[in-house]
PDB file of N, CA and C in Angstrom:
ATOM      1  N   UNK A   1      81.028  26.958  56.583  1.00  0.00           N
ATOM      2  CA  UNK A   1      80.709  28.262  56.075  1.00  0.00           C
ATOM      3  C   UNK A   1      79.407  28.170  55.290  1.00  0.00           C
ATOM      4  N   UNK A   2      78.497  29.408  55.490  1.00  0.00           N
ATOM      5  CA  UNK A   2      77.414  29.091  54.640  1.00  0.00           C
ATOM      6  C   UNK A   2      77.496  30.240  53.464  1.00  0.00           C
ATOM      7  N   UNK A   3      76.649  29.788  52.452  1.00  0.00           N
ATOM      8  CA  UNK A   3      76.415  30.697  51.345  1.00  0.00           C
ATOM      9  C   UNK A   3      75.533  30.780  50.888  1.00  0.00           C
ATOM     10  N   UNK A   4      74.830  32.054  50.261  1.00  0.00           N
ATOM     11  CA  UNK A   4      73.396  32.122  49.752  1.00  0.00           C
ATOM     12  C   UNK A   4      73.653  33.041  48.415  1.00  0.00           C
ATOM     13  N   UNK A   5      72.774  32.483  47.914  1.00  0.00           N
ATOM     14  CA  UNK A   5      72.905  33.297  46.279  1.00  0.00           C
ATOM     15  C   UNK A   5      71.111  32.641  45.827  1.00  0.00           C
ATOM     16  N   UNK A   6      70.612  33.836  45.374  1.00  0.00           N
ATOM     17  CA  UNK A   6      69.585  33.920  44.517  1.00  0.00           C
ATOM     18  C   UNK A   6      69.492  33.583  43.022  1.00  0.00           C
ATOM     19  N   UNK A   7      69.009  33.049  42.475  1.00  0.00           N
ATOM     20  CA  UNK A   7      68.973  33.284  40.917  1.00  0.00           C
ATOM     21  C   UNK A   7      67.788  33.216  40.393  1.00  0.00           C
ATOM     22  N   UNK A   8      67.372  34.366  39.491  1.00  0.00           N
ATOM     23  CA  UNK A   8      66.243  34.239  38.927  1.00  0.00           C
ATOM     24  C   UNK A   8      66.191  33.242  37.925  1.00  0.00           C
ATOM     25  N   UNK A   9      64.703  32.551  37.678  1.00  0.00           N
ATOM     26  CA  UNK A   9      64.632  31.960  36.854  1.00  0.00           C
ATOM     27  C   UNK A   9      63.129  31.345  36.465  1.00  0.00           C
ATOM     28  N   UNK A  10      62.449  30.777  34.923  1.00  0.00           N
ATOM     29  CA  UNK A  10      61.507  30.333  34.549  1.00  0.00           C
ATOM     30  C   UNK A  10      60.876  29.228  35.643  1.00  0.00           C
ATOM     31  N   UNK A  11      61.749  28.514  35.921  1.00  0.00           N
ATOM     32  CA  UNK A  11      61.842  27.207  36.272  1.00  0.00           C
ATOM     33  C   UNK A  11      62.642  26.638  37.324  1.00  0.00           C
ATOM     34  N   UNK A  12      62.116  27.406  38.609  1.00  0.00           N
ATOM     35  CA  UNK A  12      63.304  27.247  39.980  1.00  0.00           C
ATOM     36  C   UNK A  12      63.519  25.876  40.476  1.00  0.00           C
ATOM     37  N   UNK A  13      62.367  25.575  40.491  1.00  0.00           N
ATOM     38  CA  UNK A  13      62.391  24.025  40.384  1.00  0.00           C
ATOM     39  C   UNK A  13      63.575  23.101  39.661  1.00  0.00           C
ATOM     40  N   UNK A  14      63.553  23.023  38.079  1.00  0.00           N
ATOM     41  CA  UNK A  14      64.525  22.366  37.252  1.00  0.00           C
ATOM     42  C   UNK A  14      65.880  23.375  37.875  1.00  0.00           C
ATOM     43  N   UNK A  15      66.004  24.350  37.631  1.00  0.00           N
ATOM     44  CA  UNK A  15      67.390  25.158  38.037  1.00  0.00           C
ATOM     45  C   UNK A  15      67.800  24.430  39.284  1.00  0.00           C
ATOM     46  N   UNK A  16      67.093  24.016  40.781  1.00  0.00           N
ATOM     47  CA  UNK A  16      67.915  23.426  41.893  1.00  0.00           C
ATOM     48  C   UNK A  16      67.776  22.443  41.488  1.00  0.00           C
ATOM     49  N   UNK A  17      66.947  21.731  41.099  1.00  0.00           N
ATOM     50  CA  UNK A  17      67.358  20.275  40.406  1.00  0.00           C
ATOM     51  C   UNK A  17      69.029  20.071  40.156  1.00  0.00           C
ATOM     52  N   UNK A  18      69.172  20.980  38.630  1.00  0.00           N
ATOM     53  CA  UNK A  18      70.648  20.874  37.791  1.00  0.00           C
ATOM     54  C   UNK A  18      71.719  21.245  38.756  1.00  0.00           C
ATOM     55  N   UNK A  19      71.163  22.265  39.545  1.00  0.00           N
ATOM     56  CA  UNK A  19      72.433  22.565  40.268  1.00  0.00           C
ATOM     57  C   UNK A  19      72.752  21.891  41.861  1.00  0.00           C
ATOM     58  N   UNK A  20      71.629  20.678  41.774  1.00  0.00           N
ATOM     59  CA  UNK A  20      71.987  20.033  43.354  1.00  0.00           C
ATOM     60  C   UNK A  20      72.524  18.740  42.602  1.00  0.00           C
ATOM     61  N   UNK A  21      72.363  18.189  41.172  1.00  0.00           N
ATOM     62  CA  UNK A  21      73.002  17.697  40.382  1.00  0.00           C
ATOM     63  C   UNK A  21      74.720  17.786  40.553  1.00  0.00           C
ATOM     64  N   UNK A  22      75.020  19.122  40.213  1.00  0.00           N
ATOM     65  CA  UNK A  22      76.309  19.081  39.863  1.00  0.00           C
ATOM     66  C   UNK A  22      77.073  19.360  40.586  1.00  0.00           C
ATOM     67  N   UNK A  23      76.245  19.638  42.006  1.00  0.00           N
ATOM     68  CA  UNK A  23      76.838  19.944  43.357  1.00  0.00           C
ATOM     69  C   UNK A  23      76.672  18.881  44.154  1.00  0.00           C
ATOM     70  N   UNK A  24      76.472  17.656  43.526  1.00  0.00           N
ATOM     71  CA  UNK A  24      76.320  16.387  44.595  1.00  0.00           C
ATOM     72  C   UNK A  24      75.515  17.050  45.832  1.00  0.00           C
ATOM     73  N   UNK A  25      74.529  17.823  45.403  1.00  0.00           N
ATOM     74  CA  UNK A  25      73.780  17.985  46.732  1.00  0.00           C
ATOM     75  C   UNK A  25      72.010  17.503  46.961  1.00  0.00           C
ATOM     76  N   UNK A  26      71.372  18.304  47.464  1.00  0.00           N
ATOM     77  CA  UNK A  26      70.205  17.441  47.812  1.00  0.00           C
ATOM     78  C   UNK A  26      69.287  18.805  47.520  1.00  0.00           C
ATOM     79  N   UNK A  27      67.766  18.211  47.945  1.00  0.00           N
ATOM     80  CA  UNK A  27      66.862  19.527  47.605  1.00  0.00           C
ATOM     81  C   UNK A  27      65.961  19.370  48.377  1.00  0.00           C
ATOM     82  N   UNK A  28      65.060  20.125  49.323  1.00  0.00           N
ATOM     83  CA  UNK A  28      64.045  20.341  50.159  1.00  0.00           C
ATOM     84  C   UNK A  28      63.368  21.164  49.739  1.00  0.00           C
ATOM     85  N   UNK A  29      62.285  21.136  50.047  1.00  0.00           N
ATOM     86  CA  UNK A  29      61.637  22.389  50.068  1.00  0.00           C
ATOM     87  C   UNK A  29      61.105  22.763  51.615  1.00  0.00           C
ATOM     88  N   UNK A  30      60.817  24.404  51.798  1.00  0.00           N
ATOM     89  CA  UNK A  30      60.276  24.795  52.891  1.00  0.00           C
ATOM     90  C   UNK A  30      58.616  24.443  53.118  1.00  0.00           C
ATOM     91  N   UNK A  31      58.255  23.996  54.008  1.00  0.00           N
ATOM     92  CA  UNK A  31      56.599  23.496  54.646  1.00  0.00           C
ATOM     93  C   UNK A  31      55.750  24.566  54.282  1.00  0.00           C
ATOM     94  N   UNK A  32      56.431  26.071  54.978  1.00  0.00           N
ATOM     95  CA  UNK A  32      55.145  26.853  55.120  1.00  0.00           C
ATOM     96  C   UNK A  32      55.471  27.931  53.660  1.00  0.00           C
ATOM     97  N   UNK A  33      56.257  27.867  53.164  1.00  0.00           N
ATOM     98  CA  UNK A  33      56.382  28.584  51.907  1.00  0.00           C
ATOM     99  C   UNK A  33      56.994  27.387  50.678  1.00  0.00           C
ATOM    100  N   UNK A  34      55.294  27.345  49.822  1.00  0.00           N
ATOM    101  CA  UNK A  34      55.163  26.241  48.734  1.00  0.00           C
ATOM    102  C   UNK A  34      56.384  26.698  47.536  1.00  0.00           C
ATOM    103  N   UNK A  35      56.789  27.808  47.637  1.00  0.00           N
ATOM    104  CA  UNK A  35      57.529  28.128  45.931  1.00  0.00           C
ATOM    105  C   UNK A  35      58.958  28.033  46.632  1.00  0.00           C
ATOM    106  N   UNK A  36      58.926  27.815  47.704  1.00  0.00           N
ATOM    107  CA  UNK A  36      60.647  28.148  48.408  1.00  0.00           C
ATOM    108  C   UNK A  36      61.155  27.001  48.175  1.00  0.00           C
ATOM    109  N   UNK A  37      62.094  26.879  47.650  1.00  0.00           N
ATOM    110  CA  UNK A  37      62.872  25.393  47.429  1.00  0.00           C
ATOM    111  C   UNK A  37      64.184  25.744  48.091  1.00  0.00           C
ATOM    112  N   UNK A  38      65.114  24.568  48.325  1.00  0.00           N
ATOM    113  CA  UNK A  38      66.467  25.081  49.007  1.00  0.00           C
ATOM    114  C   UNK A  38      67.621  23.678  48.728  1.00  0.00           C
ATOM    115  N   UNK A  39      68.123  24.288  48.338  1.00  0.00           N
ATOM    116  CA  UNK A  39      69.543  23.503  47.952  1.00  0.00           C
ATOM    117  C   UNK A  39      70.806  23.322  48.609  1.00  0.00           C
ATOM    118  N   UNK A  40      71.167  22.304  48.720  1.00  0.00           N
ATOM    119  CA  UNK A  40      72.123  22.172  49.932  1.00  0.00           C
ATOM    120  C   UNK A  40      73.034  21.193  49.683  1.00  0.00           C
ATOM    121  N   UNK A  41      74.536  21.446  49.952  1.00  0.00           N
ATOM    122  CA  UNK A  41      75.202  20.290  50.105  1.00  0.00           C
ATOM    123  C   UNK A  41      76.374  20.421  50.871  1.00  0.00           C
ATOM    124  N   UNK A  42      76.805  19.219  51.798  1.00  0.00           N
ATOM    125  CA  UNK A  42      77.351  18.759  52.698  1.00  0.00           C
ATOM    126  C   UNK A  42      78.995  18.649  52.441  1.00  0.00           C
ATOM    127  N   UNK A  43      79.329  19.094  51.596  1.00  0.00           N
ATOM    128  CA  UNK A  43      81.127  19.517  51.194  1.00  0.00           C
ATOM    129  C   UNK A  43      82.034  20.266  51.928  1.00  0.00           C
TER     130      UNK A  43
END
């Protein structure tokens, strides 16, 4: 199942950081869009 949720924030960067942290997950970012980051985990 997939899920998507937005959250605003100062610092999107540190925010998927903490939360690929506590989600035992991982972090990419997208090639052709530099501010797009994406968080993911395999559970």
């Amino acid at each position: 199942m997939i899920h998507h949720i937005s959250i605003a924030a100062n610092n999107p960067l540190h925010v998927a950081q903490v939360l690929a942290e506590i989600l035992k997950g991982k972090l990419c970012r997208f090639q052709n869009i530099p501010a797009a980051i994406l968080r993911y985990s395999l559970t």
